[in-house]
C-alpha atoms as a PDB file:
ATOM      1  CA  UNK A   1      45.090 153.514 122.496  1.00  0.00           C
ATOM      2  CA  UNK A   2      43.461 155.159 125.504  1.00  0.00           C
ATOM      3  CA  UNK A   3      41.729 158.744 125.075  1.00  0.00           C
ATOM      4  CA  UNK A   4      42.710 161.798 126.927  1.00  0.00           C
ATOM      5  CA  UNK A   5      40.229 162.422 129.976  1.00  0.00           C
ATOM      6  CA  UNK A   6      39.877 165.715 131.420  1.00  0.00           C
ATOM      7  CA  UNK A   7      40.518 164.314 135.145  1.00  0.00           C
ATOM      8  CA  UNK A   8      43.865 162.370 134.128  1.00  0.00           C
ATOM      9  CA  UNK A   9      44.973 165.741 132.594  1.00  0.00           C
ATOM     10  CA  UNK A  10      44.618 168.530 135.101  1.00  0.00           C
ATOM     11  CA  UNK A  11      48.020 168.907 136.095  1.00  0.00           C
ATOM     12  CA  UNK A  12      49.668 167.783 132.959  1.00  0.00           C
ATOM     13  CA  UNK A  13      52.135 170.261 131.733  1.00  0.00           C
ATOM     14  CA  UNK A  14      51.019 171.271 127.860  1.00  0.00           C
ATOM     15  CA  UNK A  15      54.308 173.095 127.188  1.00  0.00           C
ATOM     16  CA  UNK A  16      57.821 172.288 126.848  1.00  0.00           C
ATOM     17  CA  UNK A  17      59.199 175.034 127.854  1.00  0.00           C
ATOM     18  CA  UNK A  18      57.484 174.555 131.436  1.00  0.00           C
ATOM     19  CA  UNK A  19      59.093 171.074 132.049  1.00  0.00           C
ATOM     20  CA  UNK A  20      62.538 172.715 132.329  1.00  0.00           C
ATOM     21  CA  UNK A  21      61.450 174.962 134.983  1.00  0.00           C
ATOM     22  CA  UNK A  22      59.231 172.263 136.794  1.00  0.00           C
ATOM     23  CA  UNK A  23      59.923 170.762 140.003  1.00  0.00           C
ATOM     24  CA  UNK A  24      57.420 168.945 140.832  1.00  0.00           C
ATOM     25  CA  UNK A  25      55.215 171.570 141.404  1.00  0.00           C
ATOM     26  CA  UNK A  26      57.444 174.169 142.091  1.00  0.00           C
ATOM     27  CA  UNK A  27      58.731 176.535 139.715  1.00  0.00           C
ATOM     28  CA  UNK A  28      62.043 176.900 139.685  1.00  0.00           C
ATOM     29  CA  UNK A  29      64.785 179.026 137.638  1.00  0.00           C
ATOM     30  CA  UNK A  30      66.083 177.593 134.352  1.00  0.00           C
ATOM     31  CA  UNK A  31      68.800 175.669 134.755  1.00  0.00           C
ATOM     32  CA  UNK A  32      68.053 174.622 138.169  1.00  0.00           C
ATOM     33  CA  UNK A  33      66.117 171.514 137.986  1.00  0.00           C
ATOM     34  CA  UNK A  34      68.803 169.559 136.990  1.00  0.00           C
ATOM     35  CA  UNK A  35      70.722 169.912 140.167  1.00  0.00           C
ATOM     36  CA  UNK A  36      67.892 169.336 142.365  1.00  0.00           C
ATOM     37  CA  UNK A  37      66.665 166.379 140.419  1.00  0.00           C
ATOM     38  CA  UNK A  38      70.540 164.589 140.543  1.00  0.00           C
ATOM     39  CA  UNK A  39      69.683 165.236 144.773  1.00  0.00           C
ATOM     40  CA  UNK A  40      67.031 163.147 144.703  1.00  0.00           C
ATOM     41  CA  UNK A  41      68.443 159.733 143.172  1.00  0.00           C
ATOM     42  CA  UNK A  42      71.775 160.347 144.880  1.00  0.00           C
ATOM     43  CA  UNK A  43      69.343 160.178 148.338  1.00  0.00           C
ATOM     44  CA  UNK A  44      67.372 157.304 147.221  1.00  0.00           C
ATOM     45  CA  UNK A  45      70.154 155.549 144.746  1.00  0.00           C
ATOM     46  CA  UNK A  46      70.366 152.076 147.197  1.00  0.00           C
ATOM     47  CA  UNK A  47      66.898 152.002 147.383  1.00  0.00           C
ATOM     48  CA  UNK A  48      65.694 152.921 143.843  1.00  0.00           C
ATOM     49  CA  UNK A  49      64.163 149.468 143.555  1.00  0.00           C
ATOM     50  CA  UNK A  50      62.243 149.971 146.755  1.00  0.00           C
ATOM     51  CA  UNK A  51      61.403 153.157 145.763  1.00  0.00           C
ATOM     52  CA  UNK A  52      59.444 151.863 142.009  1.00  0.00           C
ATOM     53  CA  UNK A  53      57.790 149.597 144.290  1.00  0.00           C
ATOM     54  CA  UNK A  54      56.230 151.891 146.655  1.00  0.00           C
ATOM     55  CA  UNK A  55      54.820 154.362 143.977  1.00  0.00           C
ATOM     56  CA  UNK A  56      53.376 151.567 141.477  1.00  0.00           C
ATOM     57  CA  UNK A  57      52.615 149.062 144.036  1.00  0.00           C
ATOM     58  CA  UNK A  58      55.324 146.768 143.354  1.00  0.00           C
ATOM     59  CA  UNK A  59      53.602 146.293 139.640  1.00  0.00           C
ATOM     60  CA  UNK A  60      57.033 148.277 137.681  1.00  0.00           C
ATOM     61  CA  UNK A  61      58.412 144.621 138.020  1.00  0.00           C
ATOM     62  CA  UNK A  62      55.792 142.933 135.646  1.00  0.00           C
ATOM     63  CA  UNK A  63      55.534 146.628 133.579  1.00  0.00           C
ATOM     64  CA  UNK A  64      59.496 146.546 133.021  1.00  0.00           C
ATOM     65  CA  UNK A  65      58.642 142.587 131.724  1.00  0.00           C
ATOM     66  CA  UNK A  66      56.196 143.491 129.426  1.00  0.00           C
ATOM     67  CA  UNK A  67      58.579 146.389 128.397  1.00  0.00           C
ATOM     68  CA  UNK A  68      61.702 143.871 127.571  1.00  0.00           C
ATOM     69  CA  UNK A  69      58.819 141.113 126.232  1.00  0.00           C
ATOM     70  CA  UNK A  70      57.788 143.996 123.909  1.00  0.00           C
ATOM     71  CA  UNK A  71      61.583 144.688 122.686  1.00  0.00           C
ATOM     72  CA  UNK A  72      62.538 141.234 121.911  1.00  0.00           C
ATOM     73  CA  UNK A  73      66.023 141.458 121.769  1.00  0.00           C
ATOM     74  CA  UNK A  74      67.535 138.763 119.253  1.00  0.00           C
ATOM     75  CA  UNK A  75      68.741 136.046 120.637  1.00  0.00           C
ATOM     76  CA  UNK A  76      71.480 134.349 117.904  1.00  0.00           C
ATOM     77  CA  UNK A  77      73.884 135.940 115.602  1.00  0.00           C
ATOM     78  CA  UNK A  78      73.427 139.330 117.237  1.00  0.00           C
ATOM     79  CA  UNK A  79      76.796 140.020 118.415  1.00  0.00           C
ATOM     80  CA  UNK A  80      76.678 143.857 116.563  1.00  0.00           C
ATOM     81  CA  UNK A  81      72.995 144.233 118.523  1.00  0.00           C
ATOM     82  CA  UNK A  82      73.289 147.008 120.818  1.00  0.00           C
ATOM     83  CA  UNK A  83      71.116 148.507 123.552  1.00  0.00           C
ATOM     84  CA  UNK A  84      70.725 151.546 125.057  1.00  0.00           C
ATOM     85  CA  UNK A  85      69.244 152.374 128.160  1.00  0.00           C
ATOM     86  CA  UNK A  86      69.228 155.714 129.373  1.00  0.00           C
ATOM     87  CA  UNK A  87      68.678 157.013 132.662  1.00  0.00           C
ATOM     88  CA  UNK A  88      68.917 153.489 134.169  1.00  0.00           C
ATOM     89  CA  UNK A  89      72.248 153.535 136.181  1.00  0.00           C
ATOM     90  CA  UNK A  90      71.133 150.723 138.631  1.00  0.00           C
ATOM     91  CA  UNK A  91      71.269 148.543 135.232  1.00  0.00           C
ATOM     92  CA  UNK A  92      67.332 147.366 135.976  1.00  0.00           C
ATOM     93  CA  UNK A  93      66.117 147.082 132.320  1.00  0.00           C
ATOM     94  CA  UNK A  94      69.780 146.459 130.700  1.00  0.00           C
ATOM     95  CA  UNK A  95      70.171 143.174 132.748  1.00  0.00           C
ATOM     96  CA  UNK A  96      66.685 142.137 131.662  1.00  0.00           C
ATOM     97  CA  UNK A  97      67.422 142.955 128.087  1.00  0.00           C
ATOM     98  CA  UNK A  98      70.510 141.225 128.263  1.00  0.00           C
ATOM     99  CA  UNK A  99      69.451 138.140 130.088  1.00  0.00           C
ATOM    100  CA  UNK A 100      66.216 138.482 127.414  1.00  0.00           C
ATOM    101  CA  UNK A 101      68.574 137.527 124.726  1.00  0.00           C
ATOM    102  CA  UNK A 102      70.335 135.223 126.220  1.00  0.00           C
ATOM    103  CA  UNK A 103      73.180 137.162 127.515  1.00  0.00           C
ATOM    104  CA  UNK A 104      74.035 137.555 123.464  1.00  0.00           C
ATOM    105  CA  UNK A 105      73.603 141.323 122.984  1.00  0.00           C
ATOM    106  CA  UNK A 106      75.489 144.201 124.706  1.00  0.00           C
ATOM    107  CA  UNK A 107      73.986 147.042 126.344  1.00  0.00           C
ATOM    108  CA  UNK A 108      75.015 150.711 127.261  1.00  0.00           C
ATOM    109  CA  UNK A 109      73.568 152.352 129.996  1.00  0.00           C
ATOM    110  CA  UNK A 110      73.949 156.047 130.488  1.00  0.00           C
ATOM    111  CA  UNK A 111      72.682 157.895 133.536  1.00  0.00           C
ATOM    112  CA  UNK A 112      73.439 161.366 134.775  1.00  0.00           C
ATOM    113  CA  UNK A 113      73.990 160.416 137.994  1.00  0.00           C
ATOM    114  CA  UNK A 114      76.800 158.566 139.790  1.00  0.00           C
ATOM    115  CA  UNK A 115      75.425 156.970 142.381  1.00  0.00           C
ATOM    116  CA  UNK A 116      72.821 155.494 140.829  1.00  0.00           C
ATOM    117  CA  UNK A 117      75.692 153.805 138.597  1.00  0.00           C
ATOM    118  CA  UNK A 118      77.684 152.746 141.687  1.00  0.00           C
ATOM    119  CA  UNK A 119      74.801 150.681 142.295  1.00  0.00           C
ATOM    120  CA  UNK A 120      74.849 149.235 138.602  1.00  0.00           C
ATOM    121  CA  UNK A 121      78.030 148.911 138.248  1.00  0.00           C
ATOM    122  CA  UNK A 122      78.007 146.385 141.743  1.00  0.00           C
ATOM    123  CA  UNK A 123      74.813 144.491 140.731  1.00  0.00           C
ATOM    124  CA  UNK A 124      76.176 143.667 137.489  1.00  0.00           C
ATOM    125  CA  UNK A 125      79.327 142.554 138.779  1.00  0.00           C
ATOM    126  CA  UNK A 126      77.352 140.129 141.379  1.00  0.00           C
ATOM    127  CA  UNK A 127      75.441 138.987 138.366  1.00  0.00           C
ATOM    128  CA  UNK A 128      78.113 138.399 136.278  1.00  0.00           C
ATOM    129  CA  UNK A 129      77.176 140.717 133.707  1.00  0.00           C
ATOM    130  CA  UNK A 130      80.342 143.348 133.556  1.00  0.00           C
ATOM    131  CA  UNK A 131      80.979 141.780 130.210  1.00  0.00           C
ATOM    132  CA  UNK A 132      77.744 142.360 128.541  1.00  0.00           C
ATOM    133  CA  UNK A 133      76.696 145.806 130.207  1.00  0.00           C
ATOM    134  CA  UNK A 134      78.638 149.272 129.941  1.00  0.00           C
ATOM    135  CA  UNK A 135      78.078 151.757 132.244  1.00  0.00           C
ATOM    136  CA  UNK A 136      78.584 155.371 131.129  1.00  0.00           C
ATOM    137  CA  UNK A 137      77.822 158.720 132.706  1.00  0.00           C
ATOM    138  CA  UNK A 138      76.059 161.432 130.428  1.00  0.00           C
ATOM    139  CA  UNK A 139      73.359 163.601 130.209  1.00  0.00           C
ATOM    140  CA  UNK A 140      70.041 162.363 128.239  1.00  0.00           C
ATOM    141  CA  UNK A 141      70.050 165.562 126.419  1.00  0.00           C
ATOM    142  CA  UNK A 142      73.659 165.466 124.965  1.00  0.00           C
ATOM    143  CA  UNK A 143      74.474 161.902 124.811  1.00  0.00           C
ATOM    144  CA  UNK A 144      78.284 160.889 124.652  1.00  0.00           C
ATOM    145  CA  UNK A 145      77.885 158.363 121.441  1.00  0.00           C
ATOM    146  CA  UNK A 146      77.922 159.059 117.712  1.00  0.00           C
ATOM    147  CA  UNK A 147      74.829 158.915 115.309  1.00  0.00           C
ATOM    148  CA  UNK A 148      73.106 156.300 114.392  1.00  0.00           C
ATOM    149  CA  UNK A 149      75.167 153.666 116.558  1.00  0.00           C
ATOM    150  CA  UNK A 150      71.946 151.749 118.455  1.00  0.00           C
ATOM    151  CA  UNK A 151      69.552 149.144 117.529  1.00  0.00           C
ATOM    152  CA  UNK A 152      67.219 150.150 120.565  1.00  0.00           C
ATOM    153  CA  UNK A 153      66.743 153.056 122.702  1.00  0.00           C
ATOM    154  CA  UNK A 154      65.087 152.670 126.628  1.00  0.00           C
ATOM    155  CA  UNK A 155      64.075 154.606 129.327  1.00  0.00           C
ATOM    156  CA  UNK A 156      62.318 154.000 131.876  1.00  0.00           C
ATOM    157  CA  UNK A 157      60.631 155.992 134.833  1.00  0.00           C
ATOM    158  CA  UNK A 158      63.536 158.782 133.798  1.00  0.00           C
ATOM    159  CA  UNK A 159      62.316 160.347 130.759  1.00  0.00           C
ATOM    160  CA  UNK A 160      60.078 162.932 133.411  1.00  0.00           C
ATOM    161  CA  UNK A 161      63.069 164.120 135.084  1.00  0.00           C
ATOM    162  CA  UNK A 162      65.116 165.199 132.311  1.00  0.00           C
ATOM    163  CA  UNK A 163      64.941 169.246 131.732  1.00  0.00           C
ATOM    164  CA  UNK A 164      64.516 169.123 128.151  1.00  0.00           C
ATOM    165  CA  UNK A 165      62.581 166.390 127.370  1.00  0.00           C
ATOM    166  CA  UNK A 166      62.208 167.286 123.263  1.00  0.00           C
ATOM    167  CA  UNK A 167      66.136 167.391 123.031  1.00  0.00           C
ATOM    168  CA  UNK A 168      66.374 164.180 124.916  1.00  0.00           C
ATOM    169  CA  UNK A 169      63.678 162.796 122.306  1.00  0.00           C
ATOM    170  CA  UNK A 170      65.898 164.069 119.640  1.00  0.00           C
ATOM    171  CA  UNK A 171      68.847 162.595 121.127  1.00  0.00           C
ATOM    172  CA  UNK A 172      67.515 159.397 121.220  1.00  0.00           C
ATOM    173  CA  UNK A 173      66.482 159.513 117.587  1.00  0.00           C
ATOM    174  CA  UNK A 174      70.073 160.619 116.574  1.00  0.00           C
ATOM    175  CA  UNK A 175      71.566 157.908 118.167  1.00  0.00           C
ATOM    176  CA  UNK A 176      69.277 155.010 116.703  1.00  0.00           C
ATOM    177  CA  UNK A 177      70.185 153.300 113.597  1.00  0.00           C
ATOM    178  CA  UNK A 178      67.712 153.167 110.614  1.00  0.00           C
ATOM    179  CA  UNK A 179      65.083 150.581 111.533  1.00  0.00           C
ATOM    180  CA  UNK A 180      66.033 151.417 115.539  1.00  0.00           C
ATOM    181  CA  UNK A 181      63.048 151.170 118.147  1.00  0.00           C
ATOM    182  CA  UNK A 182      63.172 153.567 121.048  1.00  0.00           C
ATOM    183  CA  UNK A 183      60.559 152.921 123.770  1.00  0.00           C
ATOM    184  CA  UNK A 184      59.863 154.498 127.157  1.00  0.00           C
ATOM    185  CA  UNK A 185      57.887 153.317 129.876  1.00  0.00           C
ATOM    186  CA  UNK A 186      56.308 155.957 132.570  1.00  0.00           C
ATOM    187  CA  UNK A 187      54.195 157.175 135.262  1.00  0.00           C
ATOM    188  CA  UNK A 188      51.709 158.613 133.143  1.00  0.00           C
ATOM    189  CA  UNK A 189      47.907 159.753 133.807  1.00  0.00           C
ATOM    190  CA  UNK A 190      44.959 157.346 134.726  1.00  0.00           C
ATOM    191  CA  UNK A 191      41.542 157.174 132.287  1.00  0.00           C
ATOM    192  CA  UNK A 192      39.620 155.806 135.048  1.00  0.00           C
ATOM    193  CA  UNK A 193      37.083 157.796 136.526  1.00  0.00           C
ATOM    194  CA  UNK A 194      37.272 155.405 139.768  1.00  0.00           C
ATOM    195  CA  UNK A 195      40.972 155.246 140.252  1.00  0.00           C
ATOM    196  CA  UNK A 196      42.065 157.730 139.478  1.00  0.00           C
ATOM    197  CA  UNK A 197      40.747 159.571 142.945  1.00  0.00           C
ATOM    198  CA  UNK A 198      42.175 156.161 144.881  1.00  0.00           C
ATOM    199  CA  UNK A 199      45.484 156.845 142.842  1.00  0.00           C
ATOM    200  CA  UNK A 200      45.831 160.248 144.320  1.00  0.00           C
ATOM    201  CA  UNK A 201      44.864 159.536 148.110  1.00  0.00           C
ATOM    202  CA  UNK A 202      47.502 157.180 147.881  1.00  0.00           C
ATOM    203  CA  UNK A 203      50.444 158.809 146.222  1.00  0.00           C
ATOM    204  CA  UNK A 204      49.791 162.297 148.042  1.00  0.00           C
ATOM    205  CA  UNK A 205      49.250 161.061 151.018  1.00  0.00           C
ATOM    206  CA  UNK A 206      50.864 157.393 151.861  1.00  0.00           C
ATOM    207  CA  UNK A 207      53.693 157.151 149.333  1.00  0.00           C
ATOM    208  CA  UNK A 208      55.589 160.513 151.196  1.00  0.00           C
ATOM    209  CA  UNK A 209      54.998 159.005 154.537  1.00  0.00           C
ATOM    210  CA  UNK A 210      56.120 155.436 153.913  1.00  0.00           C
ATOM    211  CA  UNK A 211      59.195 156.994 151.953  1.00  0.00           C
ATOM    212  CA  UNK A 212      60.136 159.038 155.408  1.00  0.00           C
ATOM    213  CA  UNK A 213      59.311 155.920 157.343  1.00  0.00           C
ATOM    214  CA  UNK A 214      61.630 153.402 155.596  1.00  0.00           C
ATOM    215  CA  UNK A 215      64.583 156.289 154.597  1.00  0.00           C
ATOM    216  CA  UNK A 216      63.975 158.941 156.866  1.00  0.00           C
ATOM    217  CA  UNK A 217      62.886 161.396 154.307  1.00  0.00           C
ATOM    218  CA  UNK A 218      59.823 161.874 152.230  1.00  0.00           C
ATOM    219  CA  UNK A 219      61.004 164.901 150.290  1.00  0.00           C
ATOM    220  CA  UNK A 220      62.325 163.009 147.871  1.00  0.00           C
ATOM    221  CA  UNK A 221      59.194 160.918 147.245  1.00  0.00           C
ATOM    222  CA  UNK A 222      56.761 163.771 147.443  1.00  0.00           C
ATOM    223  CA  UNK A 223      58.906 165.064 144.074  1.00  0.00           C
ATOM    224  CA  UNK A 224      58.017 161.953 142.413  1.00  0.00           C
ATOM    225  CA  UNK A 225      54.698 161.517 142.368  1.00  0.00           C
ATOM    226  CA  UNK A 226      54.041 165.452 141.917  1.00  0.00           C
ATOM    227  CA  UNK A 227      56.876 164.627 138.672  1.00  0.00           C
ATOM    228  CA  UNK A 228      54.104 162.137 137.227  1.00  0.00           C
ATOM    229  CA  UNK A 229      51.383 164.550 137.849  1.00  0.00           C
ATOM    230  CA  UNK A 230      53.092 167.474 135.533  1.00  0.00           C
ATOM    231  CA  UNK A 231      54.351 165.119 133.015  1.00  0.00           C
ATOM    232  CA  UNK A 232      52.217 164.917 129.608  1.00  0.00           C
ATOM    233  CA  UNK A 233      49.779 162.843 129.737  1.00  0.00           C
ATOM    234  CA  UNK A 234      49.657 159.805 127.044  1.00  0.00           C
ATOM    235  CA  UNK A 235      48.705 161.873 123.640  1.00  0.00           C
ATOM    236  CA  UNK A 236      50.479 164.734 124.610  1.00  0.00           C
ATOM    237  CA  UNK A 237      53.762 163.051 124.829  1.00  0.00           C
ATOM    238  CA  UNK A 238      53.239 160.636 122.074  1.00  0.00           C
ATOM    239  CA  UNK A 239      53.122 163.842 120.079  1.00  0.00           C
ATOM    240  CA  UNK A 240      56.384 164.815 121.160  1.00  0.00           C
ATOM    241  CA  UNK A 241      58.060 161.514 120.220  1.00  0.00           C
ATOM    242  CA  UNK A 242      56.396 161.977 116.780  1.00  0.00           C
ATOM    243  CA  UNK A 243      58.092 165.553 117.067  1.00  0.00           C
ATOM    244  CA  UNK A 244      61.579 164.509 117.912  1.00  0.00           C
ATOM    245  CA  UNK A 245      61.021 162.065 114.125  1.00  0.00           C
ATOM    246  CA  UNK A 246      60.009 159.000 115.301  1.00  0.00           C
ATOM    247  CA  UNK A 247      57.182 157.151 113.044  1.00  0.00           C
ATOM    248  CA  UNK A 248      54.610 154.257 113.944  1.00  0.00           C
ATOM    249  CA  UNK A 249      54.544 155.943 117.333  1.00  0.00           C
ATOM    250  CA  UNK A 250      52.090 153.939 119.313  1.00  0.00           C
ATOM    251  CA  UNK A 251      51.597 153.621 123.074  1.00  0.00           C
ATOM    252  CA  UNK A 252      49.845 151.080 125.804  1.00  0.00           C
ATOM    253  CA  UNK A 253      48.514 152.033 129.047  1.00  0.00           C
ATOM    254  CA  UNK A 254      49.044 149.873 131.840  1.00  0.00           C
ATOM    255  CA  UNK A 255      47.202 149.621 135.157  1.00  0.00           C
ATOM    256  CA  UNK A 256      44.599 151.659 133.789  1.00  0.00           C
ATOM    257  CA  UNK A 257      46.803 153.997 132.819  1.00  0.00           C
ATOM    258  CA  UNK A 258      49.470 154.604 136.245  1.00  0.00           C
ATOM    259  CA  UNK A 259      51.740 153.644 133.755  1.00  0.00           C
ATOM    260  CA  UNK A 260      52.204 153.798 130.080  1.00  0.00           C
ATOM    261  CA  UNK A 261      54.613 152.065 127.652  1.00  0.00           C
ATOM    262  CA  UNK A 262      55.650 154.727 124.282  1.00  0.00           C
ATOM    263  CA  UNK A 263      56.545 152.944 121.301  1.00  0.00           C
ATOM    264  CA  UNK A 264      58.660 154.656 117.996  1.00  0.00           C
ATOM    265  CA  UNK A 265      60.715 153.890 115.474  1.00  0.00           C
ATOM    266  CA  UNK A 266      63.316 155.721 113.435  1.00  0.00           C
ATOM    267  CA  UNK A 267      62.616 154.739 109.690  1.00  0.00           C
END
């Protein structure tokens, strides 16, 4: 496990309660951030794909691999295996979980926001996948589904945008079965002295430029990558997971630490 590093955690928000009321770096009033978060991905919902690639490089591809690898959904006799995957309404990790097994297992994804599950919904369909993927809309915090009715929990590149991260945490962990694994894979904060300062000339300054030049608008993108610079860095929100009752919580950074992957299980 990587160590915390005072220049990967300079902007990292230290206290729940803050993450509610950040924006990015702006402060706003509670109860606000949802609404202005749900703007974003209904601006950049048909290009959310594009959008992963131009913050991590196009590397969220082989991190969301490594992600499913590291799952290893069952393959035979695991028609009662079910997935969840949370804040993922273009169905990006469910269809590699389900194709992972084989197209044997079912997965749910929930997501806030409708137009990122208009785009789900259409790719599965193409894929032929409507049978093996549900699409539901709910909020992360107050998930629509009854306790302990998953074998694995997801989320990836969302977890940062929800208000209330602990009570999303603690969703997750209602919702898992006994022996369930919930994992979440994130921007998180780089342990290398060299790029880390690279890291930030890009993302500051190129990432909200190329966003306006390819979709007209680089608000949205300047959000995101100030998003990954308030969220907890990798021992900060492994703590949290512990907090919400997970156990064995590990993590693993990747790309020197751009991105992390958060392991837990509910014993």
């Amino acid at each position: 496990m990587a160590r915390e590093t005072n220049s990967s955690s300079r902007n990292s928000v230290t206290d729940a309660a803050e993450m509610a009321t950040s924006f990015g770096f702006t402060t706003v009033a509670k109860g606000e951030k949802q609404d202005l978060v749900d703007d974003v991905f209904h601006k950049v919902a048909d290009r959310y794909d594009l959008m992963n690639d131009l913050m991590s490089g196009g590397m969220h591809r082989v991190w969301k691999n490594a992600m499913v690898s590291s799952l290893n959904p069952p393959k035979l006799g695991a028609a009662d295996w079910v997935h969840l995957d949370v804040a993922g309404g273009t169905g990006d990790i469910a269809t590699r979980v389900v194709e992972k097994s084989g197209r044997t297992i079912n997965s749910v994804v929930c997501d806030i926001n409708g137009s990122m599950l208009g785009v789900g919904k259409e790719r599965a369909q193409k894929a032929g996948l409507s049978e093996n993927i549900e699409f539901v809309q709910g909020n992360a915090e107050e998930l629509p589904f009854p306790d302990k009715h998953f074998d694995a929990y997801t989320i990836a590149f969302g977890i940062r945008n929800v208000p209330q991260i602990q009570k999303a945490l603690e969703e997750a962990h209602r919702v898992l079965k006994r022996g369930g694994r919930f994992m979440c894979l994130e921007f998180s904060q780089v342990d290398m002295p060299a790029l880390d300062k690279v890291y930030d000339l890009f993302s500051f300054h190129a990432i909200p430029h190329i966003g306006k030049v390819v979709t007209g608008d680089g608000a949205p993108y300047s959000y995101l990558v100030e998003s990954i610079r308030k969220f907890p860095n990798q021992e900060r929100f492994a703590q949290m997971i512990r907090t919400a009752g997970f156990e064995r919580v590990t993590y693993r950074n990747y790309t020197g630490g751009i991105a992390a992957l958060h392991s837990g299980w509910k014993i």
